[in-house]
N, C-alpha and C. Protein backbone atom coordinates (compact mmCIF):
# COMPACT_ATOMS: atom_id res chain seq x y z
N UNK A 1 -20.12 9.22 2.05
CA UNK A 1 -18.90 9.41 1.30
C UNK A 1 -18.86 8.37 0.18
N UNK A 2 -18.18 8.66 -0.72
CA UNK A 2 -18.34 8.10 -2.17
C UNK A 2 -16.88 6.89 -1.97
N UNK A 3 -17.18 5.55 -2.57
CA UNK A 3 -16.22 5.21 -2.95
C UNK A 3 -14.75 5.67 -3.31
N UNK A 4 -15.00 6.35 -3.92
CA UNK A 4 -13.99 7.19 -5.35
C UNK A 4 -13.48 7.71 -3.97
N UNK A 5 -14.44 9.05 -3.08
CA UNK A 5 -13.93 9.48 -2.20
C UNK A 5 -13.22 8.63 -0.93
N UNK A 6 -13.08 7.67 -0.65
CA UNK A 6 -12.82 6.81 0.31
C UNK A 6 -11.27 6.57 -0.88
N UNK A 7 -11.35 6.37 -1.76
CA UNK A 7 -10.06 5.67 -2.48
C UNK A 7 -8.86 6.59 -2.43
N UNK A 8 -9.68 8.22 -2.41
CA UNK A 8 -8.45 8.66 -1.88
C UNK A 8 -8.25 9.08 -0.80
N UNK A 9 -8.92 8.88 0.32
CA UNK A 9 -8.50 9.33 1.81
C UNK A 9 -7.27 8.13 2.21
N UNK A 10 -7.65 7.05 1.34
CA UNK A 10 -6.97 5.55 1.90
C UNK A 10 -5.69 6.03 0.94
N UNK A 11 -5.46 6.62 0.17
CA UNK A 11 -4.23 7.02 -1.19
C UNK A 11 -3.67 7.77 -0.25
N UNK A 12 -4.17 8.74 0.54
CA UNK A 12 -3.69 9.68 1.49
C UNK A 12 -3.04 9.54 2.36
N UNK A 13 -3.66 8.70 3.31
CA UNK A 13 -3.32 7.96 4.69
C UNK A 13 -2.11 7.05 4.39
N UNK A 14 -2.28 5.95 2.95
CA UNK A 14 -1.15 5.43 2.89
C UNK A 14 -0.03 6.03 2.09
N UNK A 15 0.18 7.26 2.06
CA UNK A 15 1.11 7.68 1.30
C UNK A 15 1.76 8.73 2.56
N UNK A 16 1.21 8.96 3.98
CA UNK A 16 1.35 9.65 4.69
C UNK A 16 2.17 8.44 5.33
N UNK A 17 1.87 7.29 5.63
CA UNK A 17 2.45 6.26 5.97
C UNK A 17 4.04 5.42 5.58
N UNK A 18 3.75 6.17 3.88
CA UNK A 18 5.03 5.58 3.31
C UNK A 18 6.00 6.78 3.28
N UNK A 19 6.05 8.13 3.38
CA UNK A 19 6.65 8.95 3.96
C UNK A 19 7.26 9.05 5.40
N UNK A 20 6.44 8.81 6.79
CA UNK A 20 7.20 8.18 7.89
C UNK A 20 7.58 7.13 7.75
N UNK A 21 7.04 5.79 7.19
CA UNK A 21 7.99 4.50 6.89
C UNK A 21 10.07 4.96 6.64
N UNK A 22 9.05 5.48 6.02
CA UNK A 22 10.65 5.81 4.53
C UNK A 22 11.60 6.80 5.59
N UNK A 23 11.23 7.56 6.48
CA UNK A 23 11.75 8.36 7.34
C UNK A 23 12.42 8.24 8.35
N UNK A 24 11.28 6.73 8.91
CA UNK A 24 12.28 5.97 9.79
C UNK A 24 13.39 5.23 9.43
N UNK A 25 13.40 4.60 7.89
CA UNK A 25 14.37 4.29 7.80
C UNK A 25 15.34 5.15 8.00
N UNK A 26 15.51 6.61 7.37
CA UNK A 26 16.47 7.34 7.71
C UNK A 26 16.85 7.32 9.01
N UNK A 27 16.14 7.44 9.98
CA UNK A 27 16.19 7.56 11.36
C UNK A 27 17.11 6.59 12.21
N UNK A 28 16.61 5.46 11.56
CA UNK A 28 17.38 4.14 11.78
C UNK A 28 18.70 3.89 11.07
N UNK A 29 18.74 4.74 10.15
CA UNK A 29 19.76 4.54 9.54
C UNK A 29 19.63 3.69 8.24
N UNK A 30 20.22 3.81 7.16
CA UNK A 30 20.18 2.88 6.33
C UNK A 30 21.19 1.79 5.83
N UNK A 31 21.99 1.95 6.56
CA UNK A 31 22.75 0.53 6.75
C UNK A 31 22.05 -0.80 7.71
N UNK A 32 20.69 -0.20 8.30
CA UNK A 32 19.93 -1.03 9.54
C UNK A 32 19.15 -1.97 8.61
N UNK A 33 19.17 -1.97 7.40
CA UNK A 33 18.50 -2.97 6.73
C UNK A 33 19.22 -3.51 5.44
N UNK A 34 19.02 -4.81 5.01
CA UNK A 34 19.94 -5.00 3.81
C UNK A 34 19.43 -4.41 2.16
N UNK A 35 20.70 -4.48 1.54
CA UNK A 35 19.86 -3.83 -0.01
C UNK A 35 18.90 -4.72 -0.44
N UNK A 36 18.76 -6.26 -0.04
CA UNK A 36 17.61 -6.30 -0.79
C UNK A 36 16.18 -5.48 -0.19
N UNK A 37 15.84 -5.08 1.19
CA UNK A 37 14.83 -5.01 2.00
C UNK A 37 14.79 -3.39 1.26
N UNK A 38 15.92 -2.69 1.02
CA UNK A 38 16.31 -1.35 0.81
C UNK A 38 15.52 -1.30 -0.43
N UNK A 39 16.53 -1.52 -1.75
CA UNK A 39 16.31 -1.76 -3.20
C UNK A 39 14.59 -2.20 -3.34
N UNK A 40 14.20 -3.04 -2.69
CA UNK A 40 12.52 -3.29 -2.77
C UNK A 40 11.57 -2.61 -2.12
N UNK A 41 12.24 -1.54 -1.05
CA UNK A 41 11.54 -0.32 -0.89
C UNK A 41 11.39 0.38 -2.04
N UNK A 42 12.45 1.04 -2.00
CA UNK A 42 12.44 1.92 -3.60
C UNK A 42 11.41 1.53 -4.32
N UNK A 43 11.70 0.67 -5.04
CA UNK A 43 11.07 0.01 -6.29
C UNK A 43 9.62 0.07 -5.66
N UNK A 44 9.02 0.27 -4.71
CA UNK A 44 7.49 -0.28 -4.11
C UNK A 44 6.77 1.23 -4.02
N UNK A 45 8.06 2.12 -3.45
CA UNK A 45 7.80 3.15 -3.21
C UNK A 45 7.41 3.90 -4.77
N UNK A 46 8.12 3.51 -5.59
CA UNK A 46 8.34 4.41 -6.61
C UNK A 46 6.72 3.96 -7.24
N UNK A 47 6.71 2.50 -7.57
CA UNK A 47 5.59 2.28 -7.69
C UNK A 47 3.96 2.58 -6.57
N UNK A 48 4.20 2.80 -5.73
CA UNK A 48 3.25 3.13 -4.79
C UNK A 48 2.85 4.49 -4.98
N UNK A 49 3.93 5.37 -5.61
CA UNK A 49 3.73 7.08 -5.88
C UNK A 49 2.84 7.23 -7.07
N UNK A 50 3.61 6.55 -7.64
CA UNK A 50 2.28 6.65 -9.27
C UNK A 50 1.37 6.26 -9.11
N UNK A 51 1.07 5.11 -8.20
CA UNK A 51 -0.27 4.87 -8.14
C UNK A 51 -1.29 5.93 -7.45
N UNK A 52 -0.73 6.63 -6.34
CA UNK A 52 -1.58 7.38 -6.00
C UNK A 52 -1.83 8.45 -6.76
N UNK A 53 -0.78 8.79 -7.19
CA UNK A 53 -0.91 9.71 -8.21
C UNK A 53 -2.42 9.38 -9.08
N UNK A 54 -2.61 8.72 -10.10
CA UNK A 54 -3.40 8.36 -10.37
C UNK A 54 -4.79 7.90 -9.55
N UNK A 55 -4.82 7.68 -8.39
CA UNK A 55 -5.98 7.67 -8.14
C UNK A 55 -6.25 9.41 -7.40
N UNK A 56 -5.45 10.20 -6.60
CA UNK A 56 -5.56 11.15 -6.66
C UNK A 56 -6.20 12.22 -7.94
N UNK A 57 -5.74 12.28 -9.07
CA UNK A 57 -6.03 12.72 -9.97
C UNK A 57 -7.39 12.02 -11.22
N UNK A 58 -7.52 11.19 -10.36
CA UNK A 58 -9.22 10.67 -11.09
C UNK A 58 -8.67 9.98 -12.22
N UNK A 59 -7.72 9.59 -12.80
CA UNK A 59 -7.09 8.43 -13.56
C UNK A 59 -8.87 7.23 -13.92
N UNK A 60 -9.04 7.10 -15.56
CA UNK A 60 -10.17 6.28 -15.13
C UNK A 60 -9.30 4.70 -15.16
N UNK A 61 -7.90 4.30 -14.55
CA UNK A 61 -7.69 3.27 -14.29
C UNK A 61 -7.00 3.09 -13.00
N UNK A 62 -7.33 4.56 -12.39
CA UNK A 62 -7.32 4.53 -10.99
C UNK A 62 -7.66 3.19 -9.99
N UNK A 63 -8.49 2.86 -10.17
CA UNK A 63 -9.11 1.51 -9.27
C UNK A 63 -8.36 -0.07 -9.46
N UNK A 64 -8.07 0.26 -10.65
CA UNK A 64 -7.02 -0.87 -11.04
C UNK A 64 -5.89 -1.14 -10.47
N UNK A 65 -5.43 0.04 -11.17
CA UNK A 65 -3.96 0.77 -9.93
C UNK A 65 -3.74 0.36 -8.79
N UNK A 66 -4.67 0.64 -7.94
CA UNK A 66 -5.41 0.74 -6.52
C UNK A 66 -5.14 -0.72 -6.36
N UNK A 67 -5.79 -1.55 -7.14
CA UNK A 67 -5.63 -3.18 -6.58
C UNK A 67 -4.35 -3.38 -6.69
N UNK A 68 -3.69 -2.70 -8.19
CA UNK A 68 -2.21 -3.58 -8.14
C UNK A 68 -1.13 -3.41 -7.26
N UNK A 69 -1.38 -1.92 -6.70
CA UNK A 69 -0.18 -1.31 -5.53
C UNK A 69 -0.75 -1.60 -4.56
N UNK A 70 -1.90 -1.31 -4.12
CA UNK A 70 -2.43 -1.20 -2.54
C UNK A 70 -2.19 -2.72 -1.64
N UNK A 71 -2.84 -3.85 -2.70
CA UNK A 71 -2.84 -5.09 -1.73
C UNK A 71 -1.37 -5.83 -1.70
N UNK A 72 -0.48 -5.80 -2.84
CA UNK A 72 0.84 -6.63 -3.08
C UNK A 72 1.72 -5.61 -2.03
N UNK A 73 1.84 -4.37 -1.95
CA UNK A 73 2.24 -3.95 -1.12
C UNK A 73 1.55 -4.16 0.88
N UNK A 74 0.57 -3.63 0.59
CA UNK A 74 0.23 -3.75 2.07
C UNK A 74 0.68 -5.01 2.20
N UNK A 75 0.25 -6.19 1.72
CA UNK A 75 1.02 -7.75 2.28
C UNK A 75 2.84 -7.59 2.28
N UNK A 76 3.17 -7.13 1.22
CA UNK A 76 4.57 -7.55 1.42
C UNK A 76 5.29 -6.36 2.49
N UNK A 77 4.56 -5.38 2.70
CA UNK A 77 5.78 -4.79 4.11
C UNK A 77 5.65 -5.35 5.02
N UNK A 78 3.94 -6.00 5.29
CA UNK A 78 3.76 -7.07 6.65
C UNK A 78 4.76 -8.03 6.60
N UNK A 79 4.60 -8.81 5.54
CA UNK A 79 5.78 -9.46 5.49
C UNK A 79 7.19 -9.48 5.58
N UNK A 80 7.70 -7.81 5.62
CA UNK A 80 8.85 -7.70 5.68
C UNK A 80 9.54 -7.31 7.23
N UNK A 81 8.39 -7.04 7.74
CA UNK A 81 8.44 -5.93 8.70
C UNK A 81 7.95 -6.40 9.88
N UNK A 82 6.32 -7.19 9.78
CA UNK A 82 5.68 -7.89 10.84
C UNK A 82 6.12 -9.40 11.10
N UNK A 83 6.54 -10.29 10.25
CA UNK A 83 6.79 -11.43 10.20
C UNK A 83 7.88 -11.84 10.79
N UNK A 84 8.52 -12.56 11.66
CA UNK A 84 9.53 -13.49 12.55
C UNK A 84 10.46 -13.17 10.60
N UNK A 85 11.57 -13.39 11.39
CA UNK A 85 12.98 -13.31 9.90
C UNK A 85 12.60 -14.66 9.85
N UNK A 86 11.74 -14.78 8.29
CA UNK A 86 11.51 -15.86 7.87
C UNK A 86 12.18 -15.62 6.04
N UNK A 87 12.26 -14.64 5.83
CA UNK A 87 12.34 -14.32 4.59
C UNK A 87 13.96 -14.13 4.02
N UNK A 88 14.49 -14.33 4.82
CA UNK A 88 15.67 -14.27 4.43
C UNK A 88 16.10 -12.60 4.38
N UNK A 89 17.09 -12.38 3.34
CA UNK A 89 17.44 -11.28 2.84
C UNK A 89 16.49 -10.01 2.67
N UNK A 90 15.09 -10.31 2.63
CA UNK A 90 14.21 -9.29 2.46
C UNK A 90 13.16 -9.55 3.55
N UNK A 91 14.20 -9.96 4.73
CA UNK A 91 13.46 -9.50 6.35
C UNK A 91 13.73 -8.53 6.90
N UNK A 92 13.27 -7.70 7.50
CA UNK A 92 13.59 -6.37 8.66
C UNK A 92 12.51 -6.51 9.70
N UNK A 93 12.62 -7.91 10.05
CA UNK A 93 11.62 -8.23 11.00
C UNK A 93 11.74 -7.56 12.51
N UNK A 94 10.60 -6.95 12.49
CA UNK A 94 10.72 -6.11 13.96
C UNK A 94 10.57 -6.77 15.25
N UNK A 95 9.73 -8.07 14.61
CA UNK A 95 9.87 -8.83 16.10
C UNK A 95 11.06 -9.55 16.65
N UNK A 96 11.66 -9.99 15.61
CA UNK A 96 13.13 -10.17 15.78
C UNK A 96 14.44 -9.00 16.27
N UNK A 97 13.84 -8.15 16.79
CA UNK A 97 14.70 -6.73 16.93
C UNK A 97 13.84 -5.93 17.73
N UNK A 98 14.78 -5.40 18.75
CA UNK A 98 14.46 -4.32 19.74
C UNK A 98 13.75 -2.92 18.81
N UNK A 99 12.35 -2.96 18.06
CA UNK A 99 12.25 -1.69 17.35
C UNK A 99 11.22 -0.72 18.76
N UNK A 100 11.35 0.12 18.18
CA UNK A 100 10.51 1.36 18.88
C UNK A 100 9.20 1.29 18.16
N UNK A 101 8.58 2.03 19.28
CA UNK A 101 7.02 2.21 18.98
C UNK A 101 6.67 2.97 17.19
N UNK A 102 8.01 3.56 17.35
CA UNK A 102 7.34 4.57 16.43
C UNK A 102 7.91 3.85 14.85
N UNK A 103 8.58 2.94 14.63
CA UNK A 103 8.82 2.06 13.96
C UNK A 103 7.60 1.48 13.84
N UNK A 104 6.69 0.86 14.53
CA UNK A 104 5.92 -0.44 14.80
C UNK A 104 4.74 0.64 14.22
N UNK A 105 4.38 1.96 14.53
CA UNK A 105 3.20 2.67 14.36
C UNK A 105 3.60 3.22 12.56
N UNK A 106 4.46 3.66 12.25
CA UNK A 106 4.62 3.78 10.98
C UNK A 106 3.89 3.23 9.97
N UNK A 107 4.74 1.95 9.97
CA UNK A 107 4.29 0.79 9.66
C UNK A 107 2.96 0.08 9.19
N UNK A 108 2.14 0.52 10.38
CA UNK A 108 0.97 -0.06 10.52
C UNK A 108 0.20 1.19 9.90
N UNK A 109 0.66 2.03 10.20
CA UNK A 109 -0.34 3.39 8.94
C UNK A 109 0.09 2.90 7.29
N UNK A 110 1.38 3.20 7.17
CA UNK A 110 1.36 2.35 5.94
C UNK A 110 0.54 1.50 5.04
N UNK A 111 0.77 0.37 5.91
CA UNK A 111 0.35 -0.90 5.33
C UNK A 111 -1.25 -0.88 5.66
N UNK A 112 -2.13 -0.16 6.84
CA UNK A 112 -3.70 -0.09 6.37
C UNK A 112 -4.12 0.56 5.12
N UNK A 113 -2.94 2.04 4.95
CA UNK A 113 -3.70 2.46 3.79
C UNK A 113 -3.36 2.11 2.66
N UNK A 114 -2.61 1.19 2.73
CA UNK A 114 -1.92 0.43 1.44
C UNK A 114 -3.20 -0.77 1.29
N UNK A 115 -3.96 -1.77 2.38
CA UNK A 115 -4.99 -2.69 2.21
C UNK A 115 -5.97 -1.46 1.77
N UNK A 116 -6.55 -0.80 2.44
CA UNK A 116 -7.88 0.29 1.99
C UNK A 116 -7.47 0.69 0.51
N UNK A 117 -6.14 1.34 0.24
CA UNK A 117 -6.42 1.76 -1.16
C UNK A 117 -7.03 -0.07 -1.97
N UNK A 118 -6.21 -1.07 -1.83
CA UNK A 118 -6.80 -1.97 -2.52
C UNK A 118 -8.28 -2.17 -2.20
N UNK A 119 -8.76 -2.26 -1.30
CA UNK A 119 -10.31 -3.26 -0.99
C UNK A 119 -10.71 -1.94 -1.42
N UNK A 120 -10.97 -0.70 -1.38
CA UNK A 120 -11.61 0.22 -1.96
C UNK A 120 -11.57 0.18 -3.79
N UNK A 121 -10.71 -0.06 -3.92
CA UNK A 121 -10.23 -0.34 -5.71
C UNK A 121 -11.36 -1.27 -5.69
N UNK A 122 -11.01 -2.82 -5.40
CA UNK A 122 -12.19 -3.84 -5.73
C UNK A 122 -12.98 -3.48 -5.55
N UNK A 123 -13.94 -2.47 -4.28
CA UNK A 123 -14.88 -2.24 -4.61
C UNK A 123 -15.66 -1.85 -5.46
N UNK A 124 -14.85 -0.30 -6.20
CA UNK A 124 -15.00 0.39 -6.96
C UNK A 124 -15.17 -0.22 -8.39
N UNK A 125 -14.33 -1.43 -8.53
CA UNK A 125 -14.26 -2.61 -9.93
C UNK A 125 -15.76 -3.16 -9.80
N UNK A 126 -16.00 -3.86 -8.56
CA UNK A 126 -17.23 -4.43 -8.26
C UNK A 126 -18.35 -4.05 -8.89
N UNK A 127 -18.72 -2.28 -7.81
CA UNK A 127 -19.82 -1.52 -8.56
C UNK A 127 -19.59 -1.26 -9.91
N UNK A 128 -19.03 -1.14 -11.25
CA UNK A 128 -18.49 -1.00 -12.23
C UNK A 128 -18.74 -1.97 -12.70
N UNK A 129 -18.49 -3.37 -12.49
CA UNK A 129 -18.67 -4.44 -13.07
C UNK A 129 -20.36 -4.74 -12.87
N UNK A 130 -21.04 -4.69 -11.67
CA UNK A 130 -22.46 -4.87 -11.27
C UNK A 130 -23.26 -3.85 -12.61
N UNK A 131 -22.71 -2.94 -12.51
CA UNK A 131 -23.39 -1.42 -13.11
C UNK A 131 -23.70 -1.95 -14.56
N UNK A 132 -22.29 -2.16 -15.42
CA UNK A 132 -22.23 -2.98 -16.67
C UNK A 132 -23.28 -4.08 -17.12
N UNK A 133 -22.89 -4.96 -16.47
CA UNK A 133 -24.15 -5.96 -16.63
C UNK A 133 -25.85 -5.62 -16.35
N UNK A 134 -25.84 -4.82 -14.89
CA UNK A 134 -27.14 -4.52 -15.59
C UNK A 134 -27.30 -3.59 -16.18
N UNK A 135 -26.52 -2.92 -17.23
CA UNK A 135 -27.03 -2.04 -18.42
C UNK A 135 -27.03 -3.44 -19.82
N UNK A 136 -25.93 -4.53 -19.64
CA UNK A 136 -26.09 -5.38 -20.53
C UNK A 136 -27.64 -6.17 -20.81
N UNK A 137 -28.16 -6.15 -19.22
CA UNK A 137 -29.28 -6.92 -19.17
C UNK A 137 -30.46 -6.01 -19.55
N UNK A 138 -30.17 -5.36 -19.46
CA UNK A 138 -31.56 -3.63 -20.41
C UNK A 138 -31.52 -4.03 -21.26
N UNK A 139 -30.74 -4.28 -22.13
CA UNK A 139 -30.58 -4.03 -23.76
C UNK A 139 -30.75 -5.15 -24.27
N UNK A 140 -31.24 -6.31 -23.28
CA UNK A 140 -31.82 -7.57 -24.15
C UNK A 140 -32.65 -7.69 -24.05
């Protein structure tokens, strides 16, 4: 399987992830978290859609994309979500709270295919960048 192809199974998986995420919140209710934890969904989400978008659709700055949504996100829901309420206002720390399995499994689909879309991006930069140079080094 191809890079490219791996970038979007991981676009897939984590966008399948941020759909039950986003679902449980409903589920839970959305008074169960504060507007900042709320408001920086949105905003992550909204940005997380375009990005796949673009790597879905072969975007040639797809991979870029990929780094800028996939890894700042996958870290910051861990952080919002996995981490002891350390964060203040933009905690919904589950270990701090009686959550359900299916909270805790969400989550964790999420935020892998949110790391895979990134480490697949760098990869994809990597080979791209390797590729470049040695065509630079031909031509001298």
């Amino acid at each position: 399987m191809t890079l490219e192809r791996k970038l979007r199974v991981a676009a897939l998986v984590y966008l399948l992830g941020l759909a039950l995420h986003n679902a449980d919140h409903f589920r839970r209710g959305l008074d169960a978290t504060t507007l900042h934890v709320l408001w920086s969904g949105n905003v992550t989400t909204v940005i997380g859609v375009i990005g796949v978008v673009l790597v879905l659709t072969g975007h040639r700055y797809a991979p870029e994309a990929a780094v800028a949504f996939g890894l700042p996100i996958g870290l910051g829901v861990t952080a919002v979500h996995y981490l002891p309420d350390w964060f203040g206002p933009f905690s919904d720390s589950f270990p701090a709270q009686d959550m359900s399995w299916v909270s805790w499994a969400v989550v964790a689909v999420e935020v892998a295919g949110a790391l895979a879309v990134g480490v697949y991006g760098l990869r994809i930069l990597a080979v791209r960048n390797r590729e470049q140079v040695g065509a630079r080094l031909a031509h001298q």
